[in-house]
Protein backbone atom coordinates (compact mmCIF):
# COMPACT_ATOMS: atom_id res chain seq x y z
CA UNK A 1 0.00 0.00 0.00
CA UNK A 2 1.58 3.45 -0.91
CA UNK A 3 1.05 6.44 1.38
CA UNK A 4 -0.50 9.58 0.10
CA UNK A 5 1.71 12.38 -1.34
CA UNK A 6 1.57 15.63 1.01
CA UNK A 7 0.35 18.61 -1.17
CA UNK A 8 2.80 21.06 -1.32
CA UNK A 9 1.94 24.51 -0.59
CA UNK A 10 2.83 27.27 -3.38
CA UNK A 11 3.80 30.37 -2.37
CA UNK A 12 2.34 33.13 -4.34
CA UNK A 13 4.71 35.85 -6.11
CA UNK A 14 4.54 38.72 -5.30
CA UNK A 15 5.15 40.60 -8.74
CA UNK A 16 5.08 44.28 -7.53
CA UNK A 17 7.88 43.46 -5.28
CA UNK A 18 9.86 41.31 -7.88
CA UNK A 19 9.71 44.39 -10.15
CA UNK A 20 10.19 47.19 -7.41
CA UNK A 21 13.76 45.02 -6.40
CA UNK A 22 14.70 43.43 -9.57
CA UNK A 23 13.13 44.44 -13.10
CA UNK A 24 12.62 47.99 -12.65
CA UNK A 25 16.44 48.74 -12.30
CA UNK A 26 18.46 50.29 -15.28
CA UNK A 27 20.60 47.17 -15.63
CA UNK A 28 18.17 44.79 -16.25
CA UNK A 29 15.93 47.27 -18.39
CA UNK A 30 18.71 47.33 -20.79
CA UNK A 31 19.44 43.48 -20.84
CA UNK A 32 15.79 43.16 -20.84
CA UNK A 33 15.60 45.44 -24.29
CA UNK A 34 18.71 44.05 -25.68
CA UNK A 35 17.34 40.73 -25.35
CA UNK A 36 13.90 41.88 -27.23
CA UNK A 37 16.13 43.52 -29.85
CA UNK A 38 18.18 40.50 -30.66
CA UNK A 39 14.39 38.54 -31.00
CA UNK A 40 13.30 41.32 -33.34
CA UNK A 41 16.26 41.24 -35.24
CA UNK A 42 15.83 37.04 -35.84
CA UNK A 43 12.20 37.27 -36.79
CA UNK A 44 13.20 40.21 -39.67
CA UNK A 45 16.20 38.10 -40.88
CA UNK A 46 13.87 34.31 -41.04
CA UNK A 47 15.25 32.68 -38.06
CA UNK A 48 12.46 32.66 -35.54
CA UNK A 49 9.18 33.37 -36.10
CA UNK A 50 6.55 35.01 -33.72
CA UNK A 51 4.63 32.37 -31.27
CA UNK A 52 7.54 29.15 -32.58
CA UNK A 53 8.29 28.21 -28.95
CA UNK A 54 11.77 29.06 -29.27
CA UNK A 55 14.68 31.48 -27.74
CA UNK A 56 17.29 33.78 -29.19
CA UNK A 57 20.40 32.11 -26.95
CA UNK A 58 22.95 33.80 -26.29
CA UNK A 59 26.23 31.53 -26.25
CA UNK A 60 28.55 33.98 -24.02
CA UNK A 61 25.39 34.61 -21.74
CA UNK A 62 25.84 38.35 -22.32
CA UNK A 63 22.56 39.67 -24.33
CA UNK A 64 24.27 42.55 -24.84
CA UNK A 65 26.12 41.38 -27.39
CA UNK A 66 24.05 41.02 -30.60
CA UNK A 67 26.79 39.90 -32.90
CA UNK A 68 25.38 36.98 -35.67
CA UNK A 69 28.10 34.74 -33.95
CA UNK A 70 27.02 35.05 -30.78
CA UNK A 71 23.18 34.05 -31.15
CA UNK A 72 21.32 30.90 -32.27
CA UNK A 73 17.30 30.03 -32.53
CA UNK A 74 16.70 27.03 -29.76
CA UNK A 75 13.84 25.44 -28.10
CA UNK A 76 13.17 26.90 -24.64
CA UNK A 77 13.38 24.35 -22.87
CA UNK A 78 17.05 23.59 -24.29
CA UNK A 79 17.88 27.54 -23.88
CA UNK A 80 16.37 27.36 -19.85
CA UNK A 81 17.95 23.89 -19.34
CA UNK A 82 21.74 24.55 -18.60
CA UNK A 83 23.33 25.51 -14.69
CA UNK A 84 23.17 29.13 -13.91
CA UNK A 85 26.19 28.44 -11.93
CA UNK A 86 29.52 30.98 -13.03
CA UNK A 87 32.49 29.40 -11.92
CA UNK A 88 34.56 27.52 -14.22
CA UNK A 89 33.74 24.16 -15.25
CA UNK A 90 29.86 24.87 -13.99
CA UNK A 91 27.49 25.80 -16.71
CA UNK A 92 28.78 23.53 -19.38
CA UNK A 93 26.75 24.90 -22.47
CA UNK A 94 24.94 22.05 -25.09
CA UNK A 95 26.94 21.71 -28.56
């Protein structure tokens, strides 16, 4: 006989806070528009296309750096799936 799994209790976000200490600063507004402008600029050249299910990556993490080089169309799950970890040898990026 197998025992019941306890429900786990989800803690709601609280998105005015997330934004008042995290997405309303300069920083991230700028990586936040760089990373929209790197999208825009794969739709207009045939890459990606609006509502595929898919990421702009960025190889060198930095979406600040637009270069052709640097960025590739993957699914979102394989973009999301890697450590966020920044020491060396952590983080070990898909070929």
């Amino acid at each position: 006989m197998t025992t019941p799994k306890r429900k786990r209790k989800e803690k709601k976000r609280d998105y005015k806070r997330e934004y008042a200490t995290y997405h309303s600063k300069d920083k991230q507004k700028k990586r936040r528009a760089a990373r929209n402008k790197s999208r825009a600029q794969a739709i207009k050249k045939g890459t990606a296309k609006k509502g595929d299910g898919k990421d702009v990556d960025h190889k060198d993490r930095n979406p600040k750096n637009n270069s052709s080089k640097n960025k590739r169309v993957v699914s979102k799950s394989k973009n999301r799936s890697y450590s966020r970890k920044k020491e060396k040898g952590h983080g070990k990026r898909y070929a």
